[in-house]
C-alpha atoms as a PDB file:
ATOM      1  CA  UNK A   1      20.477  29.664  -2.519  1.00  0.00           C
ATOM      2  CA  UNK A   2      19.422  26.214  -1.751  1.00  0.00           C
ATOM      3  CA  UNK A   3      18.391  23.683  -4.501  1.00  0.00           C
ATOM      4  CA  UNK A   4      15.007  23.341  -5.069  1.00  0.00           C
ATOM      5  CA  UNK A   5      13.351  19.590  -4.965  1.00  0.00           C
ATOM      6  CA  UNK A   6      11.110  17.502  -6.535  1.00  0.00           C
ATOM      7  CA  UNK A   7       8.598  16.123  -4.092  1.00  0.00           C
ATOM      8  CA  UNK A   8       7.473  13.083  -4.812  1.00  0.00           C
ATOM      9  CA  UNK A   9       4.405  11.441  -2.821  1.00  0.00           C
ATOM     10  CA  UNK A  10       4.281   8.187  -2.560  1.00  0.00           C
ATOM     11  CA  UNK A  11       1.691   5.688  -0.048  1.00  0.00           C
ATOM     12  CA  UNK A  12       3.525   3.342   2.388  1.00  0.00           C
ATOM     13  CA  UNK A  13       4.045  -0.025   0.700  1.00  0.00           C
ATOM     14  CA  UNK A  14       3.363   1.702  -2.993  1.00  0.00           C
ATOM     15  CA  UNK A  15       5.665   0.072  -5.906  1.00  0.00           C
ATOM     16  CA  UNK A  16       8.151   3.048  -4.976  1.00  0.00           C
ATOM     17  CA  UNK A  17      11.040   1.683  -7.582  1.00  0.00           C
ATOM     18  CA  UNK A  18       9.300   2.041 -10.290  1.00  0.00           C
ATOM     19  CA  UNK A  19       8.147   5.814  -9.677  1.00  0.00           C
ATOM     20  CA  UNK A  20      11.444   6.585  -8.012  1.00  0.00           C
ATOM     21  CA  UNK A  21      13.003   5.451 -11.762  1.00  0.00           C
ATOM     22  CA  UNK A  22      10.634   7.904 -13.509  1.00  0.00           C
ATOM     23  CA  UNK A  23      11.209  10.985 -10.383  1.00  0.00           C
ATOM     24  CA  UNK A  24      14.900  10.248 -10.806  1.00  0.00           C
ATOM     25  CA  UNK A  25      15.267  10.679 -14.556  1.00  0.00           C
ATOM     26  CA  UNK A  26      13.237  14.062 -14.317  1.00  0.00           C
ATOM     27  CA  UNK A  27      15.532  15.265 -11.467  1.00  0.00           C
ATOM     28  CA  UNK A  28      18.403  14.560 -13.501  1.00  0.00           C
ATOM     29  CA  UNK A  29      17.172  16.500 -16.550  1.00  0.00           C
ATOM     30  CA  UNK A  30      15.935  19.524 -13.942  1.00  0.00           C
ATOM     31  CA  UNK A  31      18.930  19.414 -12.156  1.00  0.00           C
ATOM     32  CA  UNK A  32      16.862  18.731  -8.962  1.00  0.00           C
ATOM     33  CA  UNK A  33      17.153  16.557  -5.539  1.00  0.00           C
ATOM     34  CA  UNK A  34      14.346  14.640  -4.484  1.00  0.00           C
ATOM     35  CA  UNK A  35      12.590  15.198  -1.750  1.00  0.00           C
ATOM     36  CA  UNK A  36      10.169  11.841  -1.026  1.00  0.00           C
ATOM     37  CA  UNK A  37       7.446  12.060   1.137  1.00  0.00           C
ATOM     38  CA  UNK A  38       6.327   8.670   2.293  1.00  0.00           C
ATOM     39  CA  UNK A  39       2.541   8.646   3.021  1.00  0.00           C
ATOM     40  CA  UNK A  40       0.903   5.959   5.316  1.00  0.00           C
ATOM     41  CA  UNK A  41      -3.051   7.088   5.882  1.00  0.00           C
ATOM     42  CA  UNK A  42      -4.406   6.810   9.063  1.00  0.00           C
ATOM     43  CA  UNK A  43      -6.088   3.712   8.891  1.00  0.00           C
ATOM     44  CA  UNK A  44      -4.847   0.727  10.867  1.00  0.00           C
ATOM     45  CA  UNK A  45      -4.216  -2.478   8.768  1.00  0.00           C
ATOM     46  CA  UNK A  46      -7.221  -5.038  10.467  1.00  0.00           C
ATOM     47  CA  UNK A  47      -4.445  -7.820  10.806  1.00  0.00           C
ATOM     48  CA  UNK A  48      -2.628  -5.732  13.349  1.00  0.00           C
ATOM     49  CA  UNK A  49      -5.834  -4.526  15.027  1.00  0.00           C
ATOM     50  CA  UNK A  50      -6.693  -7.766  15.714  1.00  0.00           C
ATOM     51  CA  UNK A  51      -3.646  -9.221  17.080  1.00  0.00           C
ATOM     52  CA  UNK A  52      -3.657  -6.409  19.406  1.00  0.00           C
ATOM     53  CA  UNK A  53      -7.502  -6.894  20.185  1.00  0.00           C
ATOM     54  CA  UNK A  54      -5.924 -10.911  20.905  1.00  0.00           C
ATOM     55  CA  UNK A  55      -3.638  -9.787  23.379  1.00  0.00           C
ATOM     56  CA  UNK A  56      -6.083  -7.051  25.163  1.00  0.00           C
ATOM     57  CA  UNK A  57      -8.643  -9.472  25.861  1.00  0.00           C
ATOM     58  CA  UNK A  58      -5.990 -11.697  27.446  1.00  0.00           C
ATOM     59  CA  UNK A  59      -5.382  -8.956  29.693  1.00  0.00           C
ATOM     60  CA  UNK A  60      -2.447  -8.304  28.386  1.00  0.00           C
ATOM     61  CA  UNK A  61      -2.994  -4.994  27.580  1.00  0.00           C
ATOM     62  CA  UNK A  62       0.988  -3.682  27.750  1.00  0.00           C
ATOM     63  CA  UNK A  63       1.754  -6.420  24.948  1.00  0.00           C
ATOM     64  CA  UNK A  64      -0.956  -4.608  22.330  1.00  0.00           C
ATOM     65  CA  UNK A  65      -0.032  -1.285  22.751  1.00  0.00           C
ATOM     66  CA  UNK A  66       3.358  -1.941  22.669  1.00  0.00           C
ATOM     67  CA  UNK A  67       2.784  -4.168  19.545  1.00  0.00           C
ATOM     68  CA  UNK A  68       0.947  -1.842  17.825  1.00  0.00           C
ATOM     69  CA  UNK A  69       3.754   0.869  18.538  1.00  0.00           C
ATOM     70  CA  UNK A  70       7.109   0.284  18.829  1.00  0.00           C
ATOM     71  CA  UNK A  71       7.307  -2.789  16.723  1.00  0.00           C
ATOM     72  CA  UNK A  72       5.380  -0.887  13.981  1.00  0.00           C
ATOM     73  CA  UNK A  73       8.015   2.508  14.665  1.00  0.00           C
ATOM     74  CA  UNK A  74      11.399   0.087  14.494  1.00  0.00           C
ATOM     75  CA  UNK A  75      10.371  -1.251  11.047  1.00  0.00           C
ATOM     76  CA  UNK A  76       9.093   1.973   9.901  1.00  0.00           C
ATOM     77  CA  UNK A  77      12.844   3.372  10.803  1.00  0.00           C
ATOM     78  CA  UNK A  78      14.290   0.252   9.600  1.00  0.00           C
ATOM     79  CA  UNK A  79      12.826   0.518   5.935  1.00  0.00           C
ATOM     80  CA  UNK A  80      13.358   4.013   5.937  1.00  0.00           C
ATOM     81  CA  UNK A  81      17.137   3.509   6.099  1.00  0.00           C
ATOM     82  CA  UNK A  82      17.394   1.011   4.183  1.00  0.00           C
ATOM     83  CA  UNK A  83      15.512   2.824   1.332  1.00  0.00           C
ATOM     84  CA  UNK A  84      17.517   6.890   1.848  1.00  0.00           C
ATOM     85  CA  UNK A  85      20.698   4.422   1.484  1.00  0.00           C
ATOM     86  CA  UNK A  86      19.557   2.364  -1.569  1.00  0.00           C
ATOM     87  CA  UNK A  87      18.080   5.967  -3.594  1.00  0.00           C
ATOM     88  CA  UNK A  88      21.087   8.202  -2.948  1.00  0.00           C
ATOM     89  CA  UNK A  89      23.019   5.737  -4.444  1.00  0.00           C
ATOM     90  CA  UNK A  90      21.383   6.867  -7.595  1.00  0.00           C
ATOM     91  CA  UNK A  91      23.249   9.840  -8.051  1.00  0.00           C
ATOM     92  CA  UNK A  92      20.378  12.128  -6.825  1.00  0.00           C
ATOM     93  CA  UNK A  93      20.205  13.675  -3.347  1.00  0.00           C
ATOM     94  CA  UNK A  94      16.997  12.201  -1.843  1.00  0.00           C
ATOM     95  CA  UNK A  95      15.406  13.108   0.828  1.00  0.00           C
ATOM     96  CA  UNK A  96      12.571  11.060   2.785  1.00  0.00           C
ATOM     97  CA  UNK A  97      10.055  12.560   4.832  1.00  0.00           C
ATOM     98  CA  UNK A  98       7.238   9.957   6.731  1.00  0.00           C
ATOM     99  CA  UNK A  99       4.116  11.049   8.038  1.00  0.00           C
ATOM    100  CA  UNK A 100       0.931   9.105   8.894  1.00  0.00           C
ATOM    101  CA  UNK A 101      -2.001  11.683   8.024  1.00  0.00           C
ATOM    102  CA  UNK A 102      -4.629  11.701   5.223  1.00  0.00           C
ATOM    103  CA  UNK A 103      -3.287  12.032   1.886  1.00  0.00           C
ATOM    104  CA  UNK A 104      -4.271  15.885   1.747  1.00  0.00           C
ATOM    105  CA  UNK A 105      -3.321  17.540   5.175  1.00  0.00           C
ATOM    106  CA  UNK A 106       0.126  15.615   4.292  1.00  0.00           C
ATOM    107  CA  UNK A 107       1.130  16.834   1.266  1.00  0.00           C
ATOM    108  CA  UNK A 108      -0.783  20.853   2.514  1.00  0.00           C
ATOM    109  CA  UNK A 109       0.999  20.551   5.724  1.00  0.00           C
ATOM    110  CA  UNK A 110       4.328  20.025   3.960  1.00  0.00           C
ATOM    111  CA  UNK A 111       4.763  22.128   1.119  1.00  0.00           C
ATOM    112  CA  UNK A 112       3.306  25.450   3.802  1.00  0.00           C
ATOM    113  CA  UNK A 113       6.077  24.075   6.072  1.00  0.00           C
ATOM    114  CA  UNK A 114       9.074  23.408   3.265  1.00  0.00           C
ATOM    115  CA  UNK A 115       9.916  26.700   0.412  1.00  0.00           C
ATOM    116  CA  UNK A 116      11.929  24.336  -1.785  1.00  0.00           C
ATOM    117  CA  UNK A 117       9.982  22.571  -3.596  1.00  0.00           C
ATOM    118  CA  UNK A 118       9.456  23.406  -7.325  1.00  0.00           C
ATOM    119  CA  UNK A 119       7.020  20.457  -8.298  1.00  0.00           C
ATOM    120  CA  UNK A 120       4.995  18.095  -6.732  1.00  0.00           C
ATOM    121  CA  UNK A 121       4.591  14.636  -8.400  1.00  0.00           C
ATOM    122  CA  UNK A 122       1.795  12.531  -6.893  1.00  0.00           C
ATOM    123  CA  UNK A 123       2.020   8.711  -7.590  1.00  0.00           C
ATOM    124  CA  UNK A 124      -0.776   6.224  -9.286  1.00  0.00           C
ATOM    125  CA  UNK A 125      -1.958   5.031  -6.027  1.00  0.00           C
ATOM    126  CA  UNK A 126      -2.607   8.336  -4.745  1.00  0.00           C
ATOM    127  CA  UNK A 127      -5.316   9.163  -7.345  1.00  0.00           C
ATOM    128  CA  UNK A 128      -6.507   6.039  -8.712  1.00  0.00           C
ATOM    129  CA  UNK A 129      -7.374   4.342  -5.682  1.00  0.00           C
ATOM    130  CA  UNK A 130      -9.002   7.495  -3.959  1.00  0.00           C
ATOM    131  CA  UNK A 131      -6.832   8.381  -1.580  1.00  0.00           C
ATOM    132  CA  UNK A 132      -6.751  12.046  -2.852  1.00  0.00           C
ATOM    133  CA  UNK A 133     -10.584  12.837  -4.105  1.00  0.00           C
ATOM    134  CA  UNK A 134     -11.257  14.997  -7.224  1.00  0.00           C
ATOM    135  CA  UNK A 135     -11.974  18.151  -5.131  1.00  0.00           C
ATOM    136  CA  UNK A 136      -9.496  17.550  -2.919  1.00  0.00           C
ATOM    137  CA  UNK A 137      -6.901  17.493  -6.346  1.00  0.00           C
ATOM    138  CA  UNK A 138      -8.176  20.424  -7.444  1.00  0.00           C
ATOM    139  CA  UNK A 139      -7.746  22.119  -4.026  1.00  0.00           C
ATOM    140  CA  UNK A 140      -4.458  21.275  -3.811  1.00  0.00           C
ATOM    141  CA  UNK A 141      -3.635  22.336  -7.820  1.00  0.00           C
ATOM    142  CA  UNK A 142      -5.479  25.464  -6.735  1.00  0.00           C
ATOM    143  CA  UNK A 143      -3.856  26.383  -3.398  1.00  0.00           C
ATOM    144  CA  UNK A 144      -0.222  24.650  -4.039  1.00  0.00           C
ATOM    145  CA  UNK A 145       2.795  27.384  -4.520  1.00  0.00           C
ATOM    146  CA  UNK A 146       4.175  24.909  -7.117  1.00  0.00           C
ATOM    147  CA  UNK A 147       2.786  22.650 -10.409  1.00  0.00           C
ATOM    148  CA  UNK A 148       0.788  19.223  -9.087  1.00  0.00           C
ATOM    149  CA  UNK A 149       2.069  16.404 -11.784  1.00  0.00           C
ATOM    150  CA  UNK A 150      -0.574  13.301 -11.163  1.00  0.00           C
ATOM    151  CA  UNK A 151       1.454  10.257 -12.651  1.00  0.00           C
ATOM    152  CA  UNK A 152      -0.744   6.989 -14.651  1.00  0.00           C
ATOM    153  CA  UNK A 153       0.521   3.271 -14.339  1.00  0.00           C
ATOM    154  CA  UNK A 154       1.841   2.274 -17.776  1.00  0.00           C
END
């Protein structure tokens, strides 16, 4: 039988030391791995829109798409190297999983897709900033095959 994980959710660019620190110590205790699944929601930062929108209307329509998508994907990949190298030095098997959906459909479309998780830890950011609505919390606490932990800021 496999080990079951701990997934944490985190958003993309999220103070993710300071919760992995906190996921890490309850793995330990649990005797868990960590599975981390890295959120960015589907919205577009405006700065990169509009360089895009800069090159378009120079007709150079190749250069925005191409801005908008591989440059984003190599430093996406990039990051997420660097930060599976820097968290299984901890001692903990970790895991990380990147999506770019809402909050919600990620975290649903995971745990019907992945068996092995025993608890679901959902970071600050998630909640307080209203990524994940009220109703759409208690969906997921409803519907989820495993305990939904919301985590505060200290």
């Amino acid at each position: 039988m496999s080990k079951k994980h701990l997934l944490l959710t985190v958003l993309w660019g999220e103070r993710m030391d300071e919760i992995f620190q906190y996921t890490k110590e309850l793995a330990k205790i649990m005797n868990k791995d960590i599975t981390m699944l890295l959120i960015h929601p589907k919205k577009r930062k405006f700065e990169d829109l509009m360089t895009a929108v800069t090159f378009a209307e120079a007709s150079e329509s190749n250069t925005a798409v191409e801005l908008l998508q591989t440059n984003q994907n190599e430093i996406i990949q990039r990051n997420l190297k660097d930060l599976k190298e820097k968290y299984n030095q901890s001692g903990i098997k970790v895991d990380i999983v990147y999506t770019e959906n809402t909050v919600y459909n990620a975290i649903d479309n995971f745990l019907r897709k992945n068996q092995h998780i025993e608890m679901v830890l959902l970071s600050p950011e998630i909640t307080v900033n209203g990524e994940l609505s009220a109703r759409k919390l208690k969906n997921l606490i409803k519907h989820a095959c495993c305990p939904v932990i919301t985590m505060t800021k200290k």
